[in-house]
Protein backbone atom coordinates (compact mmCIF):
# COMPACT_ATOMS: atom_id res chain seq x y z
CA UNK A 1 89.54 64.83 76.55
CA UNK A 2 92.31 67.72 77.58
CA UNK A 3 93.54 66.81 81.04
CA UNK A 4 92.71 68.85 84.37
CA UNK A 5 95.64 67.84 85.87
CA UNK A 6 98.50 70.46 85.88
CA UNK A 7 102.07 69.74 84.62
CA UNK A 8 104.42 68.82 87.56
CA UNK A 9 106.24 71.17 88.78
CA UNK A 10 103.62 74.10 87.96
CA UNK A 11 103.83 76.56 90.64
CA UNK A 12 100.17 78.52 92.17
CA UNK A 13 101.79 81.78 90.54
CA UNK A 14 101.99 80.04 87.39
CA UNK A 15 98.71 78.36 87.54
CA UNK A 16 97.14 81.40 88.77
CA UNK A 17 98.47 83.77 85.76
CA UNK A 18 97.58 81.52 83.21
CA UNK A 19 93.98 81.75 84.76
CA UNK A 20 92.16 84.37 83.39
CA UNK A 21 89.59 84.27 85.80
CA UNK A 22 92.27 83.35 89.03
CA UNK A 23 94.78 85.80 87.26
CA UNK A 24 91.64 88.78 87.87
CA UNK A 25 91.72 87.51 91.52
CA UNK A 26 94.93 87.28 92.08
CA UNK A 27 95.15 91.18 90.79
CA UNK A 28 92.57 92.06 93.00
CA UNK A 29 94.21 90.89 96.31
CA UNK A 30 97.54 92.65 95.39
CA UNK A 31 95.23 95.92 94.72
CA UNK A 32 93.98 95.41 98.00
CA UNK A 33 97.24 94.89 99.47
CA UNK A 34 98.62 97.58 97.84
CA UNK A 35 95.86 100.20 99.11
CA UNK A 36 96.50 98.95 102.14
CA UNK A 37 99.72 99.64 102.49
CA UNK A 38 99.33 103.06 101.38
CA UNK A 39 97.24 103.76 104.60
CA UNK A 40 98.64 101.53 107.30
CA UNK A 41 100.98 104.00 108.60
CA UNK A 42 97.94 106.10 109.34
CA UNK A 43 96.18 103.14 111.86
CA UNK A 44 97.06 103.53 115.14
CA UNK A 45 99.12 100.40 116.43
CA UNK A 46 96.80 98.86 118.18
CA UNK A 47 94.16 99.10 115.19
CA UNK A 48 96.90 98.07 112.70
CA UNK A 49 97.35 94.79 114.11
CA UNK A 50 93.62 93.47 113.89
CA UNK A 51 92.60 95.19 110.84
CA UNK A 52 93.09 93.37 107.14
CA UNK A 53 92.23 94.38 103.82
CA UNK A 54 89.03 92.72 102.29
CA UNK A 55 87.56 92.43 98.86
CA UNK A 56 88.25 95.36 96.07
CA UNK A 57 85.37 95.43 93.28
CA UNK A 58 83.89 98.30 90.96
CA UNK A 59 81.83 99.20 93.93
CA UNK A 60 83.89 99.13 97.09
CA UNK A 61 87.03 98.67 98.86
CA UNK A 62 86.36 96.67 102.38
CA UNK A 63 88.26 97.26 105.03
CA UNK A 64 88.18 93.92 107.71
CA UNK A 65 88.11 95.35 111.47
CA UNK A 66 88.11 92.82 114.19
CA UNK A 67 85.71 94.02 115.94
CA UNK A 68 82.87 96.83 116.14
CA UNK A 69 84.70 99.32 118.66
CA UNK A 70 87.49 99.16 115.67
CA UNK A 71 85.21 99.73 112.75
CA UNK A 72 83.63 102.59 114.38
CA UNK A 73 87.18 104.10 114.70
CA UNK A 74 87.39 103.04 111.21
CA UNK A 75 84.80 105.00 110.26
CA UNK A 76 85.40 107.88 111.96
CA UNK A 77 88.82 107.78 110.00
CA UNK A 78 87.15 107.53 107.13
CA UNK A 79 88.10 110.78 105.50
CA UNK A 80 91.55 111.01 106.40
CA UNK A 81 91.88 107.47 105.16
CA UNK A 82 89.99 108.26 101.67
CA UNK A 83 92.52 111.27 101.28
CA UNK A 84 95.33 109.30 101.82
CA UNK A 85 94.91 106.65 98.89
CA UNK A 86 93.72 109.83 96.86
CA UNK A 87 97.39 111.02 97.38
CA UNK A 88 98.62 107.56 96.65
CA UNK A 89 97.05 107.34 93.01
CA UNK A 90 94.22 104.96 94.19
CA UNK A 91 91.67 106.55 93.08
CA UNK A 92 88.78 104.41 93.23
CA UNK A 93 85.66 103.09 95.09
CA UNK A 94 84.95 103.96 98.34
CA UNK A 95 86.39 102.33 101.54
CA UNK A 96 83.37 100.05 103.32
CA UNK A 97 83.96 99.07 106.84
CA UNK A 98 83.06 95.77 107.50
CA UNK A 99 83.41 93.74 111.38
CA UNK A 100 85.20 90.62 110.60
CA UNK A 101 83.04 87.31 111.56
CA UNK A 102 84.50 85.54 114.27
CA UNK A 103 86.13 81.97 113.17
């Protein structure tokens, strides 16, 4: 019976790479990242600092906003937001909005 276990010293990179499954995550959250980085400059300050990037599938892009005041700016930014990761060479699925739930 192989061992679950990993080796000592095995870093979450490591293990996460060698995961084909984890590795597809892991490349999805950097894709995120990425695309949101590409259009953070355009957030005004005050959005910038409660808004995250969300999950990135074949269907959408989510954009996190804390709250529904900032989603509706969000959306209203839409547009200007789409064009900008269009610019960037993320072409893609479309940006959802999506009010973060409250921890």
């Amino acid at each position: 019976m192989p061992s679950t276990v990993p080796p000592p010293g095995l870093t979450l990179a490591t293990a996460l790479d060698r995961s084909e499954a984890l590795g597809s995550l892991l490349q999805r959250l950097r894709a995120s990242q990425a695309r949101y980085d590409a259009l953070a400059g355009l957030l005004p300050p005050a959005l910038r600092e409660g808004v995250r990037p969300g999950p990135l599938d074949d269907a959408a892009w989510v954009l996190l906003a804390p709250h529904a005041a900032a989603a509706a700016k969000l959306r209203q930014m839409l547009p200007t937001l789409q064009a900008a990761l269009a610019q960037a060479g993320w072409a893609g699925p479309p940006i959802r909005i999506k009010v973060r739930p409250r921890a």
